[in-house]
N, C-alpha and C. Protein backbone atom coordinates (compact mmCIF):
# COMPACT_ATOMS: atom_id res chain seq x y z
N UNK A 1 177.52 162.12 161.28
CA UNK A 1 177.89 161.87 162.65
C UNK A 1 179.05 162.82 163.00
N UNK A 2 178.58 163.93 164.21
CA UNK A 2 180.02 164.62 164.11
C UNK A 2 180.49 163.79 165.32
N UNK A 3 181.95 164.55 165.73
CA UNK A 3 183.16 163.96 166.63
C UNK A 3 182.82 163.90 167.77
N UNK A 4 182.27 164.19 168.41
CA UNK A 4 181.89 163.95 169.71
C UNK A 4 180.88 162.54 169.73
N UNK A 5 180.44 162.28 168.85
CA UNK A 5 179.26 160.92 168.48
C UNK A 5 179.77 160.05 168.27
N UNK A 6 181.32 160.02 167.21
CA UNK A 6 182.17 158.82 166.97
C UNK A 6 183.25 158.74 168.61
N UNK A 7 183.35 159.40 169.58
CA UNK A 7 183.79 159.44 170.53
C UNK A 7 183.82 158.64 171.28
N UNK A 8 182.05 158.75 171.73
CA UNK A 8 180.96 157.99 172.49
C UNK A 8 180.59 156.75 172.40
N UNK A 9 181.12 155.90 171.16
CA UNK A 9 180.62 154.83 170.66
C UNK A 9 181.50 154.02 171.64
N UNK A 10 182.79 154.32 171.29
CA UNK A 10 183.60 153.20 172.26
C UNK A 10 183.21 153.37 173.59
N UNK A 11 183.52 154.08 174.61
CA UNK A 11 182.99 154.04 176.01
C UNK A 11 181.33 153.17 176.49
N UNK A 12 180.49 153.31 175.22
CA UNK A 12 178.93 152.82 175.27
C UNK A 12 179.33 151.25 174.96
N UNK A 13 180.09 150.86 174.31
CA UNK A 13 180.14 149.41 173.49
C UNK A 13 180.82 148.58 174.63
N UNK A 14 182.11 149.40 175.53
CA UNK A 14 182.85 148.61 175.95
C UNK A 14 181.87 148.52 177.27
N UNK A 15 180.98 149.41 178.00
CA UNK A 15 180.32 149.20 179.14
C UNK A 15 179.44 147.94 178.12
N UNK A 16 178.69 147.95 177.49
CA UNK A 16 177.82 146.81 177.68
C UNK A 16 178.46 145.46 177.15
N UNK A 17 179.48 145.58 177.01
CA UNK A 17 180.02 144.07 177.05
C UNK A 17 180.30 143.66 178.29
N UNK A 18 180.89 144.74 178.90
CA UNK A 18 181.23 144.73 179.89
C UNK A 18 180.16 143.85 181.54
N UNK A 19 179.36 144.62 180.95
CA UNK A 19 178.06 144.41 181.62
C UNK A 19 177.29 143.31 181.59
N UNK A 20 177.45 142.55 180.26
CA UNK A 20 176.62 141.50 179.69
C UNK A 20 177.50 140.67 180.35
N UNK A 21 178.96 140.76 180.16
CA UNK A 21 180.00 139.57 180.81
C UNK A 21 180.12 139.24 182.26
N UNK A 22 180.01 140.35 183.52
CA UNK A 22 179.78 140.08 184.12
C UNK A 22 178.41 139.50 184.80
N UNK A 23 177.15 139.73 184.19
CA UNK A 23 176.11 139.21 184.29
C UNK A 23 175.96 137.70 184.45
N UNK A 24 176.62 136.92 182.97
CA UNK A 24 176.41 136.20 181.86
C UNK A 24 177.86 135.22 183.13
N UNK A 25 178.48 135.59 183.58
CA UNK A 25 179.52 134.80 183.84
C UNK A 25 179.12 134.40 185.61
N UNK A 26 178.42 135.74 186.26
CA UNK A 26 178.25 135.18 187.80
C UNK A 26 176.51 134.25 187.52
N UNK A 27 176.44 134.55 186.88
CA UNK A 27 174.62 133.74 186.53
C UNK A 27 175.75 132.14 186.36
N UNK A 28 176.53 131.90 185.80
CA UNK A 28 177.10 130.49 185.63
C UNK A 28 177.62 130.40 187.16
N UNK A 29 177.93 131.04 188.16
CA UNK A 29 178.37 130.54 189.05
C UNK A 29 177.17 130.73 190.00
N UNK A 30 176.29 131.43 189.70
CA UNK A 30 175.24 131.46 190.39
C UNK A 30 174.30 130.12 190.81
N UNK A 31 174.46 129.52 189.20
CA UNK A 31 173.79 128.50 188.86
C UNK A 31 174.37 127.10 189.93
N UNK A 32 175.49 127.09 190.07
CA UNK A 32 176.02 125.79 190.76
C UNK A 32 176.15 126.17 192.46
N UNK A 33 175.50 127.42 193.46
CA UNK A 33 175.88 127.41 194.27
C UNK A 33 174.11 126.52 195.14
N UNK A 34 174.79 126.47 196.44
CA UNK A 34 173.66 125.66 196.93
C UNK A 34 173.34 127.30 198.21
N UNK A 35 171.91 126.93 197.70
CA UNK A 35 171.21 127.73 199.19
C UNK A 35 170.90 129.32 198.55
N UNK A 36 169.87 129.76 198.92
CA UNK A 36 169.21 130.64 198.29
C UNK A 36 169.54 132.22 198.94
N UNK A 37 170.39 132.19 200.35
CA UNK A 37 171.06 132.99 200.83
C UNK A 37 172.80 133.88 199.78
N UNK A 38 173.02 132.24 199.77
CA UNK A 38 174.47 132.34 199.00
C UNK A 38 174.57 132.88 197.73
N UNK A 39 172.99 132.84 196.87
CA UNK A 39 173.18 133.16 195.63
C UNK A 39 173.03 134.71 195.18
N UNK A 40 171.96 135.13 196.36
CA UNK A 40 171.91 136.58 196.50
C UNK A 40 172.71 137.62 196.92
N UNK A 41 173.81 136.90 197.99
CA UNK A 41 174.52 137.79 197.94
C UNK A 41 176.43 137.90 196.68
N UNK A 42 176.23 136.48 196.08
CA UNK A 42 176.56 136.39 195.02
C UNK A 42 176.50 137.30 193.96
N UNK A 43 175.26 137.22 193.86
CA UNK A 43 174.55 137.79 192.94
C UNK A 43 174.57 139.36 193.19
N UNK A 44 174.92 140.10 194.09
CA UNK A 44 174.92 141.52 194.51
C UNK A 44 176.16 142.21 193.55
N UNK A 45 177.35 141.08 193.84
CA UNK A 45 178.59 141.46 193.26
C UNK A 45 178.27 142.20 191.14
N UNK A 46 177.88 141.42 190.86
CA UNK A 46 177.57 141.78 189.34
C UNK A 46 176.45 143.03 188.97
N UNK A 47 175.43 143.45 189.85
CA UNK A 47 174.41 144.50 189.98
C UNK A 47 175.51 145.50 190.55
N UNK A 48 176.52 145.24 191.61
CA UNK A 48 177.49 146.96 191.77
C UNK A 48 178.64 147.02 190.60
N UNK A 49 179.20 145.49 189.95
CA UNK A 49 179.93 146.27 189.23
C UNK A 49 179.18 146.78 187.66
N UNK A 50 177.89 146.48 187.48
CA UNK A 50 176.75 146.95 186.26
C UNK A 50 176.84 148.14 186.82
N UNK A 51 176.37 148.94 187.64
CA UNK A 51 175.82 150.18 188.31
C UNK A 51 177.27 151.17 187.97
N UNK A 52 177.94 150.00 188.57
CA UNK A 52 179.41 151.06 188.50
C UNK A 52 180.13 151.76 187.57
N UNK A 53 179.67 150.65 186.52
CA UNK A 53 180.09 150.68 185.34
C UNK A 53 179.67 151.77 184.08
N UNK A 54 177.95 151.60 184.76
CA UNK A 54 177.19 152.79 183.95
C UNK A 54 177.54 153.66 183.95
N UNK A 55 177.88 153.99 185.55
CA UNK A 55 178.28 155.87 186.45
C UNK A 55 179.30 156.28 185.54
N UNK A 56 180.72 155.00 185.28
CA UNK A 56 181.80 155.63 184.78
C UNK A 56 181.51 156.09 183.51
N UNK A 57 180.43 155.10 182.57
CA UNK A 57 180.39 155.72 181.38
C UNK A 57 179.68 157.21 181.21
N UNK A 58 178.84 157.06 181.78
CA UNK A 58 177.65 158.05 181.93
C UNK A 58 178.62 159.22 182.44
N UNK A 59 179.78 159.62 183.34
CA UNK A 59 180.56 160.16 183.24
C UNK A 59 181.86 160.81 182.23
N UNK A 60 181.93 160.03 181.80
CA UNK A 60 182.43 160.03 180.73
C UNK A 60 182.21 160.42 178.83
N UNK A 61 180.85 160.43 178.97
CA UNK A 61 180.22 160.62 177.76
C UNK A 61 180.05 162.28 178.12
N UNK A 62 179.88 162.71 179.33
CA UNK A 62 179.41 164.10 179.97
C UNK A 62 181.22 164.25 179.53
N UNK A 63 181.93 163.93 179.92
CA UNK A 63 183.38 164.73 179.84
C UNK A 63 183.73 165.13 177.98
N UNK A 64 183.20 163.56 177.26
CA UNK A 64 183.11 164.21 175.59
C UNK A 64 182.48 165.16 175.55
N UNK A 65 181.07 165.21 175.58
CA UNK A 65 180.20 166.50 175.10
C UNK A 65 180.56 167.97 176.03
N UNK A 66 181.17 168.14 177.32
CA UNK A 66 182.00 168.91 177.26
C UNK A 66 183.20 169.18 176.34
N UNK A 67 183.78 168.81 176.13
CA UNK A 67 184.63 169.13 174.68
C UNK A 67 185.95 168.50 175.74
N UNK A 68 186.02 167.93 176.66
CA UNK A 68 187.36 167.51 177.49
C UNK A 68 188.08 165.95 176.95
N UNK A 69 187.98 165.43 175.83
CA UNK A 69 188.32 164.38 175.60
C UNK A 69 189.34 163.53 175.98
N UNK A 70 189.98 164.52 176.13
CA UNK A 70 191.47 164.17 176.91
C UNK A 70 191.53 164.19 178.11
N UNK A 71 191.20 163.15 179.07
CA UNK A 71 191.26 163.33 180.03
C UNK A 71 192.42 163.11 181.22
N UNK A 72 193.11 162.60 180.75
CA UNK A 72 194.76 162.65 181.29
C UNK A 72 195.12 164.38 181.36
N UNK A 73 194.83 164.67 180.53
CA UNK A 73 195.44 166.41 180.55
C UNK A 73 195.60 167.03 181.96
N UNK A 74 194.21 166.99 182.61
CA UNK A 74 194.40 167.42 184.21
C UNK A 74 195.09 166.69 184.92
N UNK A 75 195.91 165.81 184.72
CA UNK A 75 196.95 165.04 185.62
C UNK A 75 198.15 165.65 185.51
């Protein structure tokens, strides 16, 4: 496994916890709301921050395999 592969692991691990938790946690509040309006747009909140979440990684894995690991540097 070279360095750019052990890089990638953390950014991939922490989105899908990430992802599973917000899922896994509005599905419990999903579960107790009344009315089939309320739950969908409930339910919208956890599909943008999944989506969002991907972009950043999926960004981010592009900034390792560029060789930019450090990404504070341009600040």
């Amino acid at each position: 496994m070279d360095e750019h592969s052990k890089k990638m692991i953390a950014p991939i691990v922490i989105t899908v916890i990430l992802v599973i938790y917000y899922i896994l946690y509005f599905a419990f509040i999903i579960a107790f709301l009344p009315g089939i309006i309320l739950k969908l747009l409930v339910g919208l909140i956890p599909l943008i921050f999944g989506v969002g979440m991907i972009y950043v990684c999926i960004e981010r894995i592009k900034e390792i395999e560029g060789g930019e690991e450090d990404d504070l540097s341009k600040y």
